[in-house]
C-alpha atoms as a PDB file:
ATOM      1  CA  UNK A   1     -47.547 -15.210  28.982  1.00  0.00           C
ATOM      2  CA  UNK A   2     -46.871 -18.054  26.451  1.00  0.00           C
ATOM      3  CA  UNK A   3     -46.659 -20.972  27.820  1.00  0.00           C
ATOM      4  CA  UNK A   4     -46.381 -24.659  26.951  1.00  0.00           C
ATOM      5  CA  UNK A   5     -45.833 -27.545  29.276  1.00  0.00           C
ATOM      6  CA  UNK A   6     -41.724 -28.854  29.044  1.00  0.00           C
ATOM      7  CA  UNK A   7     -40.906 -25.410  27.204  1.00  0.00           C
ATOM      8  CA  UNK A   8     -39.550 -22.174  28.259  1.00  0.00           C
ATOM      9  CA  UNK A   9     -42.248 -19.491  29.388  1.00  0.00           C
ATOM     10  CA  UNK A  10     -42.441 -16.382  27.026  1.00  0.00           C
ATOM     11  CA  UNK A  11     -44.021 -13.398  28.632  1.00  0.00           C
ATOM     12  CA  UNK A  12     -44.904 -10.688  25.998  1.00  0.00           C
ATOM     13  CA  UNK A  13     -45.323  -6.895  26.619  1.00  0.00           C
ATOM     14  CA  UNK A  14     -45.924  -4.208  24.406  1.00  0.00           C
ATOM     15  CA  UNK A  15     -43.898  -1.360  24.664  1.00  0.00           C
ATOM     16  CA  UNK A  16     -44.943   2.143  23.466  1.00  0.00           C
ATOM     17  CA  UNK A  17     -42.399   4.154  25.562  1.00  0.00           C
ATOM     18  CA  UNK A  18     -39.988   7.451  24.436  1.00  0.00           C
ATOM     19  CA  UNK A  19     -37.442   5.721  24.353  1.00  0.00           C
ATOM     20  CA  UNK A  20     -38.490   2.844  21.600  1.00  0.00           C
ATOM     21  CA  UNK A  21     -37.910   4.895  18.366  1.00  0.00           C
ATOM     22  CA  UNK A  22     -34.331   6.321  19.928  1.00  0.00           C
ATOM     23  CA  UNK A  23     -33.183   2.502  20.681  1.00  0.00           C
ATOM     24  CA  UNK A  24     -34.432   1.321  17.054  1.00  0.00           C
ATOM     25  CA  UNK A  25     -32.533   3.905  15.666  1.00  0.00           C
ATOM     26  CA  UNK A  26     -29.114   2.838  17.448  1.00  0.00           C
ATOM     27  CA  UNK A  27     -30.133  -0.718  16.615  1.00  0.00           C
ATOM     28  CA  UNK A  28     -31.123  -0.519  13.128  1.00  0.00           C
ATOM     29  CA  UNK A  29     -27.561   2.195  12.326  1.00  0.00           C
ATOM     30  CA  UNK A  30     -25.829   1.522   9.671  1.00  0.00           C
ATOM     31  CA  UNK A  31     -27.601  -1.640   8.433  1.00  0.00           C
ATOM     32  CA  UNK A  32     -29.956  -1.416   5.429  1.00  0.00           C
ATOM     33  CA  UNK A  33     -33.049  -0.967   7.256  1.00  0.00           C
ATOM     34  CA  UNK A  34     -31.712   2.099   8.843  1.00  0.00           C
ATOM     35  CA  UNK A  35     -34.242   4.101   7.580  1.00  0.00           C
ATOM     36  CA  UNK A  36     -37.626   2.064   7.680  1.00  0.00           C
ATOM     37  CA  UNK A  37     -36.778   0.872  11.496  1.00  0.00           C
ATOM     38  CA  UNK A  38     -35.807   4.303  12.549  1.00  0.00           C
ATOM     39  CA  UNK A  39     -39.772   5.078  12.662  1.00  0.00           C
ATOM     40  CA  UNK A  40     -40.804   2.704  15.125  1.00  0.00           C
ATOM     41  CA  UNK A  41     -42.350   3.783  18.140  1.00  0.00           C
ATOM     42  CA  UNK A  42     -43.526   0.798  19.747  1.00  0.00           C
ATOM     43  CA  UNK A  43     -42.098  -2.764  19.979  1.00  0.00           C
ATOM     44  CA  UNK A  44     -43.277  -6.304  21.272  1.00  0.00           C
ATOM     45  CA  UNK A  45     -40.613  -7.048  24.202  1.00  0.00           C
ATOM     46  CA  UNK A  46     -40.071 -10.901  24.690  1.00  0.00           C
ATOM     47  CA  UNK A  47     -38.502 -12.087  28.310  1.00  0.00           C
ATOM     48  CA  UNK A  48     -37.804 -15.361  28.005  1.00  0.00           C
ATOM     49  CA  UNK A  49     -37.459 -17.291  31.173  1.00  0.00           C
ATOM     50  CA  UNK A  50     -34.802 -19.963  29.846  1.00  0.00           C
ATOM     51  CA  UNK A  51     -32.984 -18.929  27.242  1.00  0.00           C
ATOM     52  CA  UNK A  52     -30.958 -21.681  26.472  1.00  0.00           C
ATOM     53  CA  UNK A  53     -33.695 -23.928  26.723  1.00  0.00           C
ATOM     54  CA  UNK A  54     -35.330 -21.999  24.273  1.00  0.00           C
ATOM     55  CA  UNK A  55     -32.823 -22.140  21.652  1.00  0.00           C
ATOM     56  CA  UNK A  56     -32.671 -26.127  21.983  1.00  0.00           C
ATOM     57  CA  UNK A  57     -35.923 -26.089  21.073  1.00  0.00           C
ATOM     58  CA  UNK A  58     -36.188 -23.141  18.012  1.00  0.00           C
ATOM     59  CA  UNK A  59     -39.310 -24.109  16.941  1.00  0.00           C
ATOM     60  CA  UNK A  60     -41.346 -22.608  19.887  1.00  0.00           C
ATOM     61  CA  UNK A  61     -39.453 -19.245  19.466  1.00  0.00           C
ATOM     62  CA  UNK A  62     -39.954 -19.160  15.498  1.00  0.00           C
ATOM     63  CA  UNK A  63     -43.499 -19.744  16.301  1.00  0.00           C
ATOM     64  CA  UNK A  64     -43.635 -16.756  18.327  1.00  0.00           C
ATOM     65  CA  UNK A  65     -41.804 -14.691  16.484  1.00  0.00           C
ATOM     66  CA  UNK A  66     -43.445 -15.860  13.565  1.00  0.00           C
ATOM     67  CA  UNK A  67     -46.782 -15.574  15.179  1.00  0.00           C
ATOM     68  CA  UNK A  68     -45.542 -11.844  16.426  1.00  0.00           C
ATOM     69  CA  UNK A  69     -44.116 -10.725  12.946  1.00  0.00           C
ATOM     70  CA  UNK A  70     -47.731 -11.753  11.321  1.00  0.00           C
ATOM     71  CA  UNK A  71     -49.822  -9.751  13.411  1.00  0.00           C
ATOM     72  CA  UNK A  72     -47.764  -6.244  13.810  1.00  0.00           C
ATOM     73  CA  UNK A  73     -45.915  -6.858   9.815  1.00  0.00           C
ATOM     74  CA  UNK A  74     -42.877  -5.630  11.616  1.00  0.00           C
ATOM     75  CA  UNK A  75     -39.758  -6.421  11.764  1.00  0.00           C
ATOM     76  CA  UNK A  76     -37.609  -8.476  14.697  1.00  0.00           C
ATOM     77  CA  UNK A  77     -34.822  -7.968  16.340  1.00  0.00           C
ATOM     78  CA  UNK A  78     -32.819 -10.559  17.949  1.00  0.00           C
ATOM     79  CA  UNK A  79     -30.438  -9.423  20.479  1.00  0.00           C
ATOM     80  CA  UNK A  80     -28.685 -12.472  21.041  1.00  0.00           C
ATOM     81  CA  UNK A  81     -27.099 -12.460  17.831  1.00  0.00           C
ATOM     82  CA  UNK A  82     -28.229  -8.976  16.600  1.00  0.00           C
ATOM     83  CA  UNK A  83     -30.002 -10.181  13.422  1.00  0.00           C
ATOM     84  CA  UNK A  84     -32.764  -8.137  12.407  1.00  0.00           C
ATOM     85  CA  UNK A  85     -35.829  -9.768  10.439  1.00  0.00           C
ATOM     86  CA  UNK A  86     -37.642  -7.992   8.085  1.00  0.00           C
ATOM     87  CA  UNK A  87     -41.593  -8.379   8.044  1.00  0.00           C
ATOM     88  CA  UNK A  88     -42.742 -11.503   5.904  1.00  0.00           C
ATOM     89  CA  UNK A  89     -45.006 -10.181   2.682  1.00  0.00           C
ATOM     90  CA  UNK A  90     -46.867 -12.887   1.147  1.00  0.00           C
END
């Protein structure tokens, strides 16, 4: 659980289910990272207690996603506006 004090709580749970690489496939379909995504077998899921509160305040979600991207180099998936994010290489 991420948590900080006025902010939305972030509970993170990592998922290495069946069902994971069949879902990235159907998420990643026809885009161009059709092909890298449809390999993944596990995924960081992020439940987000207030959503709306979150988005007011972006900076607390880039820094977990950021924070999440850095230590699996994967990419992210956002289903609220179905942008995918491909891993950062610096």
């Amino acid at each position: 659980m991420v948590e900080r004090s006025g902010s939305s709580k972030f509970q993170i749970v990592l998922v290495r289910e069946p069902h994971v690489i069949k879902e990235a496939q159907e998420i990643a379909e026809g885009t161009e990272y059709e092909q890298s995504i449809s390999l993944c077998d596990a995924r960081f899921e992020v439940t987000i207690d207030d959503l709306e509160m979150a988005l007011d305040e972006i900076n607390t979600l880039m820094e977990v996603q950021g924070a999440l991207q850095d230590a699996s180099s994967g990419y992210a998936f956002l289903p609220w506006n179905g942008q995918i994010i491909k891993p950062w290489v610096g």
